[in-house]
C-alpha atoms as a PDB file:
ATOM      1  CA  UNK A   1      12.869  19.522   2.003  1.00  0.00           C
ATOM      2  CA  UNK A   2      12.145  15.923   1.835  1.00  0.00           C
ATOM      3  CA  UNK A   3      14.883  14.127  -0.013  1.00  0.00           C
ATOM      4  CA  UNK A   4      14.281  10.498  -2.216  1.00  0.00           C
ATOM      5  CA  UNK A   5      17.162   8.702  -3.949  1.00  0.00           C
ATOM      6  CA  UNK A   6      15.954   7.735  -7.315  1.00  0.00           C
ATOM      7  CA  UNK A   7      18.011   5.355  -9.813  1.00  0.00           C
ATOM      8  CA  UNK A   8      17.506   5.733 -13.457  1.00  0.00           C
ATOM      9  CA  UNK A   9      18.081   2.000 -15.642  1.00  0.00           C
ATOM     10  CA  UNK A  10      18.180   3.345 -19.388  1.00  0.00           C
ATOM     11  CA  UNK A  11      20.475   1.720 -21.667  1.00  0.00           C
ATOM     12  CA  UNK A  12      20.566   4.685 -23.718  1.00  0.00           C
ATOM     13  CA  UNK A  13      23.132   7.281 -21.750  1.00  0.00           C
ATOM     14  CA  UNK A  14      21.406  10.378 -23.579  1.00  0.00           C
ATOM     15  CA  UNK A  15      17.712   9.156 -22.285  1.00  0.00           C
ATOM     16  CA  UNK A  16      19.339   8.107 -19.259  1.00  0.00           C
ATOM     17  CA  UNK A  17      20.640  12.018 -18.617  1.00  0.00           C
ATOM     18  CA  UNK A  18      17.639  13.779 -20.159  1.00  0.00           C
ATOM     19  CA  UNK A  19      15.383  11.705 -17.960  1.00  0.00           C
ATOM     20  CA  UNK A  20      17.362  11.959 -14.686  1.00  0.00           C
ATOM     21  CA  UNK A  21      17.496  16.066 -15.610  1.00  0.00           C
ATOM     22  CA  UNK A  22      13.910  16.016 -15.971  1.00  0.00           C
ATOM     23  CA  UNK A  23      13.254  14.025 -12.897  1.00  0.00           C
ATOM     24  CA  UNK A  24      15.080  16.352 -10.522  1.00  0.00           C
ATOM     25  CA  UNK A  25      13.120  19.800 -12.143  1.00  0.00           C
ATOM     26  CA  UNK A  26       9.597  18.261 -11.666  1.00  0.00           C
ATOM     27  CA  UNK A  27      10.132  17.046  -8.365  1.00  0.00           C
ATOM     28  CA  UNK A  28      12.005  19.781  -7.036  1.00  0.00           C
ATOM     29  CA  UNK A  29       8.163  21.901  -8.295  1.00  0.00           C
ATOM     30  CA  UNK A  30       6.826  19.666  -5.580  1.00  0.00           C
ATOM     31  CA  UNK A  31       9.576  20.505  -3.014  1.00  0.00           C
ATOM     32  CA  UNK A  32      11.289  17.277  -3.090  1.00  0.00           C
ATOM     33  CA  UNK A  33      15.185  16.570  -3.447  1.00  0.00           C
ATOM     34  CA  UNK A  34      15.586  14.152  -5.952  1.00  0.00           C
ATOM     35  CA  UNK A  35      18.812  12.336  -5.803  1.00  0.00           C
ATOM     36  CA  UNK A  36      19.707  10.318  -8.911  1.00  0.00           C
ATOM     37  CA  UNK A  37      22.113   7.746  -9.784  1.00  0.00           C
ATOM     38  CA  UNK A  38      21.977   6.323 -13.728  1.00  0.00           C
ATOM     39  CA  UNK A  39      22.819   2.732 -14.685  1.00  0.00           C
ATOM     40  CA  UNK A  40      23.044   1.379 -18.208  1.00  0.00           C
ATOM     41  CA  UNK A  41      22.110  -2.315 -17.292  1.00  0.00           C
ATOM     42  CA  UNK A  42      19.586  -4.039 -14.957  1.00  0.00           C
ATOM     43  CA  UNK A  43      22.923  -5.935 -13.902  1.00  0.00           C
ATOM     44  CA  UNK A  44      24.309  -3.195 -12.971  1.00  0.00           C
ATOM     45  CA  UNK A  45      21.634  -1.528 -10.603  1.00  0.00           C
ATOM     46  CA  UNK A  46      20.750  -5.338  -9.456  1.00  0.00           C
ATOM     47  CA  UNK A  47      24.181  -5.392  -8.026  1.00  0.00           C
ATOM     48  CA  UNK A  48      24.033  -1.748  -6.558  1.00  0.00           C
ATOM     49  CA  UNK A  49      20.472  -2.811  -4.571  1.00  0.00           C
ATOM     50  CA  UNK A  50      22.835  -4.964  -2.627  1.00  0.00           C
ATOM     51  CA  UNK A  51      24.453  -1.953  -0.735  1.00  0.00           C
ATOM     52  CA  UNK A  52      22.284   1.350  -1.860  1.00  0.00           C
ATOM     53  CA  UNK A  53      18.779   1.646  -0.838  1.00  0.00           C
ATOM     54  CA  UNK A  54      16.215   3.666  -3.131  1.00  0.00           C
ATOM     55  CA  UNK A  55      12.854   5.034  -2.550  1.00  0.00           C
ATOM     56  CA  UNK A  56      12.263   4.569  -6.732  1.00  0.00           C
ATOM     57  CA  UNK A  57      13.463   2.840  -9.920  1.00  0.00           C
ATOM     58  CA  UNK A  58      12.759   4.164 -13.627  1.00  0.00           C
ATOM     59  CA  UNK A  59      13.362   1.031 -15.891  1.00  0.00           C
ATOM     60  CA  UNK A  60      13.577   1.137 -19.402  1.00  0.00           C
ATOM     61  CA  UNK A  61      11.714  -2.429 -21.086  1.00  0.00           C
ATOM     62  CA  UNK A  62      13.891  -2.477 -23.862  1.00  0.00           C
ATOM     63  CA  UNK A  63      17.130  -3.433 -22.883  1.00  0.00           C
ATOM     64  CA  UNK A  64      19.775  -5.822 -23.862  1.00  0.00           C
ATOM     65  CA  UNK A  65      20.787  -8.372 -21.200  1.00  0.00           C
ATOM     66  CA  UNK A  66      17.683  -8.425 -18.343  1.00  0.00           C
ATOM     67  CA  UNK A  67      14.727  -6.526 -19.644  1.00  0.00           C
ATOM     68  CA  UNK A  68      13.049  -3.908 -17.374  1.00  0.00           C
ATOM     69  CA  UNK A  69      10.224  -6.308 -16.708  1.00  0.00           C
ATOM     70  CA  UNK A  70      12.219  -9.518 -16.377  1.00  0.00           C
ATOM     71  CA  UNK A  71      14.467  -7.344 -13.676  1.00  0.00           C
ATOM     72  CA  UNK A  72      11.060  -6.390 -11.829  1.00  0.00           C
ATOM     73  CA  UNK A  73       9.622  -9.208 -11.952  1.00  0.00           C
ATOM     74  CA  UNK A  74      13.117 -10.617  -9.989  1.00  0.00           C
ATOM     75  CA  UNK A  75      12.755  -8.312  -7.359  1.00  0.00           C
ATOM     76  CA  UNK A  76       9.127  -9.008  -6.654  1.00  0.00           C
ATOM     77  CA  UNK A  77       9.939 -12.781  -6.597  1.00  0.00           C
ATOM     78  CA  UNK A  78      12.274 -11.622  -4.072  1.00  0.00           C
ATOM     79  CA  UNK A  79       9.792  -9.607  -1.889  1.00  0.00           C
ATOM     80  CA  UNK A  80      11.228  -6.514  -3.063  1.00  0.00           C
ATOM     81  CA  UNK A  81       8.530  -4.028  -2.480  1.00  0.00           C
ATOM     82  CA  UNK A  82      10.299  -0.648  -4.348  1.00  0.00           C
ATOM     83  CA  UNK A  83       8.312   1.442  -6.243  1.00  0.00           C
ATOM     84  CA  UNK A  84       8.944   1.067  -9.544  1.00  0.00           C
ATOM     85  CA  UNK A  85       7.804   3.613 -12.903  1.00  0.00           C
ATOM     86  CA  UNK A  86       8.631   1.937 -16.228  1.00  0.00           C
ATOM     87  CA  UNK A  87       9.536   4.423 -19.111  1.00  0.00           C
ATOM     88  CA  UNK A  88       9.752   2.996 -22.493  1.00  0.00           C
ATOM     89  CA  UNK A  89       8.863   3.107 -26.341  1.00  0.00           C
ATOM     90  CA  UNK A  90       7.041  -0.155 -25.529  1.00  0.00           C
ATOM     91  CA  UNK A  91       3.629   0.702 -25.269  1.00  0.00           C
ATOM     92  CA  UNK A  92       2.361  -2.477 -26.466  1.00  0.00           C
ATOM     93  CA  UNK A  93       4.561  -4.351 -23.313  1.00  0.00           C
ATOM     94  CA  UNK A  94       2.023  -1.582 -21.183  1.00  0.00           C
ATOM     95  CA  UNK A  95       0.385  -5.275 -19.991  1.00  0.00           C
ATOM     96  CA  UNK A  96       2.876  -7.043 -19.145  1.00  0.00           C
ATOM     97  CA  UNK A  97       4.490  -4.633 -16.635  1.00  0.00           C
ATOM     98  CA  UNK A  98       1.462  -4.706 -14.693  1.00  0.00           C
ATOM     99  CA  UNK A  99       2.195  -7.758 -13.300  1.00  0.00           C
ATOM    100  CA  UNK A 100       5.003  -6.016 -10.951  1.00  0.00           C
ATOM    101  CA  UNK A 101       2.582  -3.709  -9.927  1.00  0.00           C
ATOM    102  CA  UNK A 102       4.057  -0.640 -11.362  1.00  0.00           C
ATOM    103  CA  UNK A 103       3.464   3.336  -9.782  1.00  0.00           C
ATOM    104  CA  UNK A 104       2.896   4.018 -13.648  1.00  0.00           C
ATOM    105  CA  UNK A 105       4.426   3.893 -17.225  1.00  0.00           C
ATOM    106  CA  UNK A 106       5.692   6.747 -19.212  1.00  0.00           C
ATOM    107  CA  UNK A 107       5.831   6.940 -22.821  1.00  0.00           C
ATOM    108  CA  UNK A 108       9.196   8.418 -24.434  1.00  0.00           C
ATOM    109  CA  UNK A 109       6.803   9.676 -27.208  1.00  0.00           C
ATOM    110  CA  UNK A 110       4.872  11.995 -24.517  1.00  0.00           C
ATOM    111  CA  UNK A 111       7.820  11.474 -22.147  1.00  0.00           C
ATOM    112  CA  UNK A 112       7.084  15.429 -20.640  1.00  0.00           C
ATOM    113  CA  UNK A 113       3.329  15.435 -19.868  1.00  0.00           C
ATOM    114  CA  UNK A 114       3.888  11.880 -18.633  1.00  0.00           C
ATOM    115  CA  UNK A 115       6.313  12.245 -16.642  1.00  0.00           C
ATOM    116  CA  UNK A 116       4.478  15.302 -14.581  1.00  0.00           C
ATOM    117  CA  UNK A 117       1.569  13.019 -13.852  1.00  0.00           C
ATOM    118  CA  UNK A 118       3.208   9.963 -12.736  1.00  0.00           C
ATOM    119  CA  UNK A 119       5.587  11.776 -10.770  1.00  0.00           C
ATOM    120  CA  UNK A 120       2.407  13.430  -9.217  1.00  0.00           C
ATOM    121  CA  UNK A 121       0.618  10.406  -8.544  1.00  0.00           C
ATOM    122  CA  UNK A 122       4.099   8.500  -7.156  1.00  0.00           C
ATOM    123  CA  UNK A 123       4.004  11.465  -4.426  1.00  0.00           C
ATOM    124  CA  UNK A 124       0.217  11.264  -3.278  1.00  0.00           C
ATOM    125  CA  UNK A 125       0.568   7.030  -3.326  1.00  0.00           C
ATOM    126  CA  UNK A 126       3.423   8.036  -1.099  1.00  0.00           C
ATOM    127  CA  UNK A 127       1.713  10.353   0.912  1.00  0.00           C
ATOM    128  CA  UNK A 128      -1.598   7.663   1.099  1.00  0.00           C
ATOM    129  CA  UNK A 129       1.256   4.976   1.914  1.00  0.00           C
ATOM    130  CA  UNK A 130       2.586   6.951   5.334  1.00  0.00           C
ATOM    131  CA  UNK A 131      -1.103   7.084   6.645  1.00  0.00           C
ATOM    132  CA  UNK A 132      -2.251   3.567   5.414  1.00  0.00           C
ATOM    133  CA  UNK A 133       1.216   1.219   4.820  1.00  0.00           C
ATOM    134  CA  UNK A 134       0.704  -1.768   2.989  1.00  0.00           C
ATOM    135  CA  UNK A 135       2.158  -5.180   2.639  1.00  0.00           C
ATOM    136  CA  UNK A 136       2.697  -6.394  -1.091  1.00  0.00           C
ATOM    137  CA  UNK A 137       3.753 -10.001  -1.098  1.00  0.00           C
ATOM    138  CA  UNK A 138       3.276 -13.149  -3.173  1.00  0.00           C
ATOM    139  CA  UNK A 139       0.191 -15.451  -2.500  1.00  0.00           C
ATOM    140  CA  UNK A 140      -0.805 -18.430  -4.274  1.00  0.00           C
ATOM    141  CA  UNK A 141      -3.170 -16.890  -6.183  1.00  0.00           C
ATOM    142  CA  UNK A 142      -0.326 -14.037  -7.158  1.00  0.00           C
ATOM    143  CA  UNK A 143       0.641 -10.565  -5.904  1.00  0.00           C
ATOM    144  CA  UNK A 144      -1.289  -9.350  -3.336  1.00  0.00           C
ATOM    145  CA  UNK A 145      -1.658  -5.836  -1.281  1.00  0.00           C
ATOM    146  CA  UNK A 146      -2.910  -5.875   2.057  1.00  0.00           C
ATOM    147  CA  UNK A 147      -3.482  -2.631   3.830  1.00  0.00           C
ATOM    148  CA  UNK A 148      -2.210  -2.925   7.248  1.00  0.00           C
ATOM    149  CA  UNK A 149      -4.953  -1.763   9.407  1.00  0.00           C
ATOM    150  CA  UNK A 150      -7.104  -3.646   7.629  1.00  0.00           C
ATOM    151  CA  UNK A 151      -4.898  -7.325   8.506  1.00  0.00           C
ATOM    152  CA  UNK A 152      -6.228  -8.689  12.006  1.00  0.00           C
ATOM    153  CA  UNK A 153      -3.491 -10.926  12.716  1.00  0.00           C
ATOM    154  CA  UNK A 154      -0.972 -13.749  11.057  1.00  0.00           C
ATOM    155  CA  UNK A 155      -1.618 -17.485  12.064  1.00  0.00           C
ATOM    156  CA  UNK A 156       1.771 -19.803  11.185  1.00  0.00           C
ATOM    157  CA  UNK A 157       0.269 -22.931   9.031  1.00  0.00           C
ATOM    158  CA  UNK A 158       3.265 -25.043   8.858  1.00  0.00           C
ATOM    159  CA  UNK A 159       5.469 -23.680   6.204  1.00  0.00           C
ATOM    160  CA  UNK A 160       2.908 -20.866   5.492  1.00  0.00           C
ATOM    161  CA  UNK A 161       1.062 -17.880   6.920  1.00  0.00           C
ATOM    162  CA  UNK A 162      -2.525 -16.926   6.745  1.00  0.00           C
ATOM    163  CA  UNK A 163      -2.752 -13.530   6.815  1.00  0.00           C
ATOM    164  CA  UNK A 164      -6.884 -12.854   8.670  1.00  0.00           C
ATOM    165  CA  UNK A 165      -7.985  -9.298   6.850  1.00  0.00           C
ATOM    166  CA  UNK A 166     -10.434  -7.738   7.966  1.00  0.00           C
ATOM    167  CA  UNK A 167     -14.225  -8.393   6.082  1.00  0.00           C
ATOM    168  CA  UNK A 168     -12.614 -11.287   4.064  1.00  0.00           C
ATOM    169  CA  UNK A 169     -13.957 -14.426   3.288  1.00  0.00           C
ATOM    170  CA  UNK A 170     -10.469 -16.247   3.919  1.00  0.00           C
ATOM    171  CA  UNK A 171      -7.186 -16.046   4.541  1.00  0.00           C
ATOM    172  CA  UNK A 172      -4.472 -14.976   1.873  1.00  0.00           C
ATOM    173  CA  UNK A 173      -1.779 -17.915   2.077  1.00  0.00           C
ATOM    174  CA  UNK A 174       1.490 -16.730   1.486  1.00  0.00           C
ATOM    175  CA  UNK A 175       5.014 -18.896   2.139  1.00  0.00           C
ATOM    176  CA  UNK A 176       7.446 -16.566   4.294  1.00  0.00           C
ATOM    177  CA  UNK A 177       8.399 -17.179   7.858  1.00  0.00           C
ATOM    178  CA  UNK A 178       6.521 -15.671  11.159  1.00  0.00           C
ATOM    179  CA  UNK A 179      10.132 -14.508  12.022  1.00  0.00           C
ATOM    180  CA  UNK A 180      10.079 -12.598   8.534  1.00  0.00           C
ATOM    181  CA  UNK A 181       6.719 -11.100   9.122  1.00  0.00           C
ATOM    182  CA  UNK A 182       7.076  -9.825  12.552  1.00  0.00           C
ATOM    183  CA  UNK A 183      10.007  -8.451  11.393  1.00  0.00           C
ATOM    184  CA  UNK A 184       8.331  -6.914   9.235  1.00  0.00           C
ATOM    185  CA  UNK A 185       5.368  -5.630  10.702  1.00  0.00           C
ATOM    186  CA  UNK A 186       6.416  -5.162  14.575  1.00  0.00           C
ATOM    187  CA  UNK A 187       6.844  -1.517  13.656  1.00  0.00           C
ATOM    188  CA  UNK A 188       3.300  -1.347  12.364  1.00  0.00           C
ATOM    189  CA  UNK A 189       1.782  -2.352  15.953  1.00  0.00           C
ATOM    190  CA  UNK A 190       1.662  -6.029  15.297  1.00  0.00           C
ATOM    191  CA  UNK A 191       2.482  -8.041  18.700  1.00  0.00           C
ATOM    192  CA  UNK A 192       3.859 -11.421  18.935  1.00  0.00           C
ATOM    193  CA  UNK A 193       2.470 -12.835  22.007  1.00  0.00           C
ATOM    194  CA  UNK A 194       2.404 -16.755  20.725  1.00  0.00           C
ATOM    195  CA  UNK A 195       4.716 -18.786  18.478  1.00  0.00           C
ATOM    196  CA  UNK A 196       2.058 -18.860  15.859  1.00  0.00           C
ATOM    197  CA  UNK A 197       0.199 -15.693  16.095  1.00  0.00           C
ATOM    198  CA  UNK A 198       1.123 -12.178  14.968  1.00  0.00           C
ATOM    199  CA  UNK A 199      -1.968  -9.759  15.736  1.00  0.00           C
ATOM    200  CA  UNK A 200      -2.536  -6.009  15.048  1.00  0.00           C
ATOM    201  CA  UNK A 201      -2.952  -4.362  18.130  1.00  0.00           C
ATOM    202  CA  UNK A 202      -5.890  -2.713  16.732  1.00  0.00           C
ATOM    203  CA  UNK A 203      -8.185  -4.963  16.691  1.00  0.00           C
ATOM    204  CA  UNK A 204      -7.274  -6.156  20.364  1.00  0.00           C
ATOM    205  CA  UNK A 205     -10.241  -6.041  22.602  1.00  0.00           C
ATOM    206  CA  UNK A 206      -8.454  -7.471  25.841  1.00  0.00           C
ATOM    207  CA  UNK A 207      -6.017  -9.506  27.149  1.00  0.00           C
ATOM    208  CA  UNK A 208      -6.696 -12.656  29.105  1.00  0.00           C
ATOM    209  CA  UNK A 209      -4.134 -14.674  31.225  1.00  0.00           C
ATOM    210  CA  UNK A 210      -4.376 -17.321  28.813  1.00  0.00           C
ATOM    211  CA  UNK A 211      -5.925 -15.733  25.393  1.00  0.00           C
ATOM    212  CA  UNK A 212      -6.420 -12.197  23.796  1.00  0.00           C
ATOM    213  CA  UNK A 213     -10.318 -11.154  22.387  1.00  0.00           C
ATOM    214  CA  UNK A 214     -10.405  -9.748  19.439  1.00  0.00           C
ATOM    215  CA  UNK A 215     -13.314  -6.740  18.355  1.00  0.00           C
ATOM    216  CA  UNK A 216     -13.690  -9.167  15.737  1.00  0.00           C
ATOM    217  CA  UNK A 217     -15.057 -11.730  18.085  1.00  0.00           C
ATOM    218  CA  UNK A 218     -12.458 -13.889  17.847  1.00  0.00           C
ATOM    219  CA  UNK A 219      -9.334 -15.619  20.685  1.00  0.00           C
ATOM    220  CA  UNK A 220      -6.087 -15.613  19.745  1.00  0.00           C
ATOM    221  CA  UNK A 221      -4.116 -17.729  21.825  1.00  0.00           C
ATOM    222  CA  UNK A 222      -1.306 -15.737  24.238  1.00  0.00           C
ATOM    223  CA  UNK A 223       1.997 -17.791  25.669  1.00  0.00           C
ATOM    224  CA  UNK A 224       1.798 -16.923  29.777  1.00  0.00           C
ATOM    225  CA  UNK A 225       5.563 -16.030  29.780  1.00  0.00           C
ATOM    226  CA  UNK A 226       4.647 -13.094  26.780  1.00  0.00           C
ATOM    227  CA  UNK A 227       1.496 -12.088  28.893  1.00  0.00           C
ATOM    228  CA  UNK A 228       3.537  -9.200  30.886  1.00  0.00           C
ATOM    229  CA  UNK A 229       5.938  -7.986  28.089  1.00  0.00           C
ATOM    230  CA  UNK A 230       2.510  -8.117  25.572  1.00  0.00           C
ATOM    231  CA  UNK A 231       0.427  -5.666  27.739  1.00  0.00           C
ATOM    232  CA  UNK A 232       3.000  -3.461  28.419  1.00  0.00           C
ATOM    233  CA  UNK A 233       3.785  -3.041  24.507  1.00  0.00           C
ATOM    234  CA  UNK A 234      -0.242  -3.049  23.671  1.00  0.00           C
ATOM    235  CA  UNK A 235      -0.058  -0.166  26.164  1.00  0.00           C
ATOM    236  CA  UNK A 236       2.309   1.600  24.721  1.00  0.00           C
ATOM    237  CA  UNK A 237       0.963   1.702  21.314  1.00  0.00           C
ATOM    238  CA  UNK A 238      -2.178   3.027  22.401  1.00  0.00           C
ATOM    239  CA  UNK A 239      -0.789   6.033  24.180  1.00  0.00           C
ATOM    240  CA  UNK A 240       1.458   6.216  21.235  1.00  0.00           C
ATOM    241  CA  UNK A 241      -1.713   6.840  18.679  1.00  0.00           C
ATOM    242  CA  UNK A 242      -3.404   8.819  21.192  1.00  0.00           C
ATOM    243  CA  UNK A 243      -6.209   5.960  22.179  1.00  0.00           C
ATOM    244  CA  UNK A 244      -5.800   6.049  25.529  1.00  0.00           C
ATOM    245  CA  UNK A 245      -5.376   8.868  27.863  1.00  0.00           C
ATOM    246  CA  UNK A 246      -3.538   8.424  31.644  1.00  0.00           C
END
């Protein structure tokens, strides 16, 4: 049974244990173990993300101290990608929270019926998410979500990174460091074979001794020392997704 640790931010300790209750019934119906911790402050759970890791938050909006939507909107200026399901009396604050980019909202008034379908749609954007991963970051034109087989490669532009998608008209600018990134995205099949590139190994065509060729018609630039250890990993990751056959 897949397992998810889930913490519940609800001010209100009787919401806080009829929602967690709740929780764990519907998505035990779709053969998940929920494990749920409550908080009754933003503080609180803020301080907790330092040392616990969790698949989902539930915030409440209406809270004293931090808000629900102040707290996410923290986390996201932090690059913290966790899902996040809002679940309030607030249905006129429904706009505001969707700057966060929020799995959903559910109402306290229809708190049942909502709850099943957000909970159902969390688990298929989960499911989606496992075959088609994507990068949510901050750009300078806002949030942005990039699907990962869809991002050619990362160029380093000084103090920011152009992430190259694929069929776009330009780049999406966004200010973290290559060494963030390929942290990042290594796992994903992303090689590092230059200082200022990161590219998907997807979209890798061949590999010179002094460039790579992308299907997209374009040459990324490869450092000769990388050129060994880069087409030995490019290797790798094609027999690992079963494109290339020995």
């Amino acid at each position: 049974m897949e397992k998810l640790h889930i913490a519940v931010c609800d001010d209100d300790v009787t919401a806080r244990e009829v929602i967690s209750g709740s929780l764990k019934g519907v998505f035990a119906q779709h053969g998940v173990d929920a494990v749920l911790e409550s908080y009754g402050s933003a503080d609180a759970l803020g301080a907790d993300l330092c040392s616990k890791a969790f698949d989902l938050l539930l915030l409440d909006i209406d809270m004293p101290g931090t808000d629900g939507i102040t707290f996410a909107d923290h986390l996201r200026a932090e690059q913290n990608n966790i899902e996040i399901i809002y679940i309030s009396n607030r249905e006129d604050r429904v706009f505001d929270s969707l700057r966060s980019m929020p799995c959903g909202f559910i109402r306290k008034s229809r708190f049942l019926q909502d709850t099943a379908e957000i909970v159902n749609l969390y688990l298929k954007k989960r499911a989606a998410r496992s075959r088609h991963p994507r990068l949510v970051l901050h750009s300078q034109n806002g949030m942005e979500s990039v699907q990962l087989d869809q991002l050619v490669y990362v160029e380093g532009v000084g103090k920011y990174q152009d992430l190259v998608v694929k069929d776009s008209i330009k780049p999406i600018q966004v200010r973290r460091s290559m060494q963030e990134l390929e942290n990042e995205l290594t796992p994903y099949g992303f090689l590092r074979g230059h200082k200022g590139y990161l590219v998907n190994y997807r979209f890798i065509r061949r590999i010179d001794e002094a460039d790579i060729l992308l299907t997209t018609g374009q040459t990324l630039p490869i450092a000769r020392r990388k050129l060994g250890e880069i087409k030995e990993q490019f290797l790798t990751l094609m027999q690992r997704d079963n494109s290339m056959l020995f």
